[in-house]
N, C-alpha and C. Protein backbone atom coordinates (compact mmCIF):
# COMPACT_ATOMS: atom_id res chain seq x y z
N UNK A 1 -54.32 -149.82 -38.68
CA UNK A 1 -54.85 -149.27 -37.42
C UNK A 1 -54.69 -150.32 -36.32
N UNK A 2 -54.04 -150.00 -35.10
CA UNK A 2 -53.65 -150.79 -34.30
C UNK A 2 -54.90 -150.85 -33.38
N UNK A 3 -54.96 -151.82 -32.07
CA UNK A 3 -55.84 -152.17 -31.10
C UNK A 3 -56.24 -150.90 -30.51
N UNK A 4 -54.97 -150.02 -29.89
CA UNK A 4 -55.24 -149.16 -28.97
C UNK A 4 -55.66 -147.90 -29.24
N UNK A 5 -55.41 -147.15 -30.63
CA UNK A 5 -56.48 -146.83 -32.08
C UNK A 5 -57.59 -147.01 -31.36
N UNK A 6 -58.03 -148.41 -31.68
CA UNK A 6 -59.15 -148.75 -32.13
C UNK A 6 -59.71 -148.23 -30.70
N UNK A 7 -59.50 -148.75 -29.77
CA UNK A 7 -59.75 -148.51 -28.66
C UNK A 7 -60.34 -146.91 -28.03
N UNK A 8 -59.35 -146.41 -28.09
CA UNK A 8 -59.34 -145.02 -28.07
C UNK A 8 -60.46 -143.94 -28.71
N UNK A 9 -60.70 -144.57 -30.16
CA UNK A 9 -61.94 -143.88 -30.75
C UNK A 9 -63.10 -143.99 -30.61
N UNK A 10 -63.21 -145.97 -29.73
CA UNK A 10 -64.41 -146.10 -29.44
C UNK A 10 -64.91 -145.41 -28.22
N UNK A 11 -63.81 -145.36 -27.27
CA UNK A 11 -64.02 -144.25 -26.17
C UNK A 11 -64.21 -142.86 -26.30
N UNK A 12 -63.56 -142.26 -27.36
CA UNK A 12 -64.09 -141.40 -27.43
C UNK A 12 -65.49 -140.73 -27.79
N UNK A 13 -65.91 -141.54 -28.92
CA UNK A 13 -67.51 -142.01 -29.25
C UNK A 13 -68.36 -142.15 -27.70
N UNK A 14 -67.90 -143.11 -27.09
CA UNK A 14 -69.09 -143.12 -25.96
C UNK A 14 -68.83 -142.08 -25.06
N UNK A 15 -67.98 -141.34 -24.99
CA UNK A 15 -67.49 -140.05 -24.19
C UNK A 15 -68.32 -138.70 -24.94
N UNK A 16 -68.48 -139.18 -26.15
CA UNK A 16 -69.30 -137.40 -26.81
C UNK A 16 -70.57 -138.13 -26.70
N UNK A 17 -71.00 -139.28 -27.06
CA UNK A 17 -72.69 -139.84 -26.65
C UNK A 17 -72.98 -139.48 -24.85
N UNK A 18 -72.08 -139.70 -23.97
CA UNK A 18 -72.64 -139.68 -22.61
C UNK A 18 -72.73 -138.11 -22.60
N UNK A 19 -71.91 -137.41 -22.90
CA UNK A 19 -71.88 -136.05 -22.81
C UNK A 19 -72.99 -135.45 -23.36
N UNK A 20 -73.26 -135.98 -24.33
CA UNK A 20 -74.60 -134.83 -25.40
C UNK A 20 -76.14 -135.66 -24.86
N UNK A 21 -76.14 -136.95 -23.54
CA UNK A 21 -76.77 -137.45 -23.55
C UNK A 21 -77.45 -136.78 -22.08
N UNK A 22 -76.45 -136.28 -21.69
CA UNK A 22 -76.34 -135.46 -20.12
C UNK A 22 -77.17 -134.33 -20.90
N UNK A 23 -76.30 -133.27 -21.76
CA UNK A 23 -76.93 -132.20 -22.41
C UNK A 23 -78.52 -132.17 -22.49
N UNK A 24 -79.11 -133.11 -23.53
CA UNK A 24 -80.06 -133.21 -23.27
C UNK A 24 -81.03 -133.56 -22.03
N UNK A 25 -80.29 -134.49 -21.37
CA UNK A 25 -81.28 -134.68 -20.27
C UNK A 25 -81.56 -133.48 -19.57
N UNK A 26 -80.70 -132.71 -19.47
CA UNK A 26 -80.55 -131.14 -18.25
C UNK A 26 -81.30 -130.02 -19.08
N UNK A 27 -81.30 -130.04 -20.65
CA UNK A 27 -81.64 -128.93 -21.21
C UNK A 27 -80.46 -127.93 -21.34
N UNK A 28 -79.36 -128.75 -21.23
CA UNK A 28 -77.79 -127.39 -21.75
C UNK A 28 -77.68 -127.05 -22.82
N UNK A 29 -78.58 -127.79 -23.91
CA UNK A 29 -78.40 -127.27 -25.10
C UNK A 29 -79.16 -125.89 -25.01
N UNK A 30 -80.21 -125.44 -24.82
CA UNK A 30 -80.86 -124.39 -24.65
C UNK A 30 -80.90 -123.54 -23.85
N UNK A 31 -80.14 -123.90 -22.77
CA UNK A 31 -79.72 -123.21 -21.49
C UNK A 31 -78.62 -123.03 -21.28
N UNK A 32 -77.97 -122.50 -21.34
CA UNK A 32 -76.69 -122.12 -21.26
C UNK A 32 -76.32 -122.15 -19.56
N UNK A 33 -76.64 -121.88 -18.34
CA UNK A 33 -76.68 -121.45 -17.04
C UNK A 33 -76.76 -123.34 -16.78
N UNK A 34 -77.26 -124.11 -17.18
CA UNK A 34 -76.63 -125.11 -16.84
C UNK A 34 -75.42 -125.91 -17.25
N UNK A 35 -74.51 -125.15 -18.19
CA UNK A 35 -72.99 -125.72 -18.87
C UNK A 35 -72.26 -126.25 -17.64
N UNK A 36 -72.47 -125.44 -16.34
CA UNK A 36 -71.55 -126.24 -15.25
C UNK A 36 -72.25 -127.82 -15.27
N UNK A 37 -73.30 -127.71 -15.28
CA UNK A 37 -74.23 -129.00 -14.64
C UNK A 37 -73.18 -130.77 -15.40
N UNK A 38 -73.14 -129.75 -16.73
CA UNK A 38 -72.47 -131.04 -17.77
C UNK A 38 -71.56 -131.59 -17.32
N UNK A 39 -70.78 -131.07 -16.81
CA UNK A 39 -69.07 -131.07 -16.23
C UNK A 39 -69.43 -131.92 -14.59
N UNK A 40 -70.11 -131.75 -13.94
CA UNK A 40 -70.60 -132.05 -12.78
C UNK A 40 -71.38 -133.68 -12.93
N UNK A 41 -72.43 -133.60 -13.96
CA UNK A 41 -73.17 -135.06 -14.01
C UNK A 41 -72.32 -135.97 -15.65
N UNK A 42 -71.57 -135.04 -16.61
CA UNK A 42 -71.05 -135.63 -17.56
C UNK A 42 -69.76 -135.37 -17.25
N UNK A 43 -69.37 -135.80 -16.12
CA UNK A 43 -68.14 -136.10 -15.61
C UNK A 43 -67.32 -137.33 -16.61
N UNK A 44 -68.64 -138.75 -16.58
CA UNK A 44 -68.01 -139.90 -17.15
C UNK A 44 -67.55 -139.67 -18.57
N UNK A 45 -68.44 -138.90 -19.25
CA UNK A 45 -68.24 -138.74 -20.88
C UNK A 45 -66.71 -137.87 -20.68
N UNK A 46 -66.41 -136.72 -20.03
CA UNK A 46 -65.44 -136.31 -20.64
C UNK A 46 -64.14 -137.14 -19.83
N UNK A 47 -64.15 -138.00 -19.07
CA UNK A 47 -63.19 -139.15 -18.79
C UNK A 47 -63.01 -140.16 -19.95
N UNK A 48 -63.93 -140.28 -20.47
CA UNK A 48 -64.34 -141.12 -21.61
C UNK A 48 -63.40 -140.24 -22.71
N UNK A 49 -63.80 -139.14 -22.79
CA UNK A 49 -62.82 -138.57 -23.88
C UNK A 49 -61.76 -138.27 -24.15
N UNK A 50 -60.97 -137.73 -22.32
CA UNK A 50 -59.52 -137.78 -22.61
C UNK A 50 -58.95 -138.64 -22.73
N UNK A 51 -59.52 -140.11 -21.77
CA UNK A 51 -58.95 -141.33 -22.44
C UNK A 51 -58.73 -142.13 -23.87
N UNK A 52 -59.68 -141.73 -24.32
CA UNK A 52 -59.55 -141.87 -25.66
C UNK A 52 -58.61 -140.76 -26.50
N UNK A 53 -59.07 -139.85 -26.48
CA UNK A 53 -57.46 -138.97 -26.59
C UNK A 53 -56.06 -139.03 -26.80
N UNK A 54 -55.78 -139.60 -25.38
CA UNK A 54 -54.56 -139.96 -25.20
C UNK A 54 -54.47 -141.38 -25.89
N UNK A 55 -55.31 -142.33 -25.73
CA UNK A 55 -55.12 -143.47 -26.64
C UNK A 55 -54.89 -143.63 -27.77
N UNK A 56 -55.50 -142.71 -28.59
CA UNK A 56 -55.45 -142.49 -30.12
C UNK A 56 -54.66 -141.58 -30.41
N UNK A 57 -54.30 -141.01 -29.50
CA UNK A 57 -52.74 -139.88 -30.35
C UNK A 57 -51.66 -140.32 -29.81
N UNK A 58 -51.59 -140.75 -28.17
CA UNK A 58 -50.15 -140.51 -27.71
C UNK A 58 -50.10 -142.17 -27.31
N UNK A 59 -50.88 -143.19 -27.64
CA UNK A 59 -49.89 -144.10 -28.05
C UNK A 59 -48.62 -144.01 -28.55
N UNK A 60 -48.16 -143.82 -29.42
CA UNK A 60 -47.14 -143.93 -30.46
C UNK A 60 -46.04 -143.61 -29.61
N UNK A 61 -45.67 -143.07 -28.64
CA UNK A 61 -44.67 -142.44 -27.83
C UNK A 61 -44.47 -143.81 -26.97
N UNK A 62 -45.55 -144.68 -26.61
CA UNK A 62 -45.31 -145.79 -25.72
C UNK A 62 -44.87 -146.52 -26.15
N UNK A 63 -44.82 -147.78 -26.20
CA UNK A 63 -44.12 -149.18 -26.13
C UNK A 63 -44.71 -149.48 -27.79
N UNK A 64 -43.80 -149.48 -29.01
CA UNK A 64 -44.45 -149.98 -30.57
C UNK A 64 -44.05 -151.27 -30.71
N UNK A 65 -44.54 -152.13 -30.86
CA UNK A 65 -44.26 -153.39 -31.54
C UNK A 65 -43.88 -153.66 -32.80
């Protein structure tokens, strides 16, 4: 497992923690009518996640050592 792997998963980890951390704070788990809210204040988590995303899959297309 390379750096950017590693990298990538840890972002993604803090990208589903900020997200489910928003959830709770707003009450989206039980409320459905606030799902926009997530997207709006858990903006950072799902930045957090596509970056990690792309880190952990589409490395391999970039520059291999």
């Amino acid at each position: 497992m390379n750096r950017w792997k590693m990298i990538g998963i840890i972002s993604i980890i803090i990208g589903a923690l900020l997200i489910a951390q928003k959830m709770v704070f707003y009450g989206a788990v039980y409320t459905p009518r606030y799902f926009f809210d997530i997207f709006d204040h858990g903006l950072y988590g799902i930045v957090f996640l596509v970056v990690g995303l792309i880190l952990s899959i589409g490395i391999r297309r970039g520059p291999s050592r």
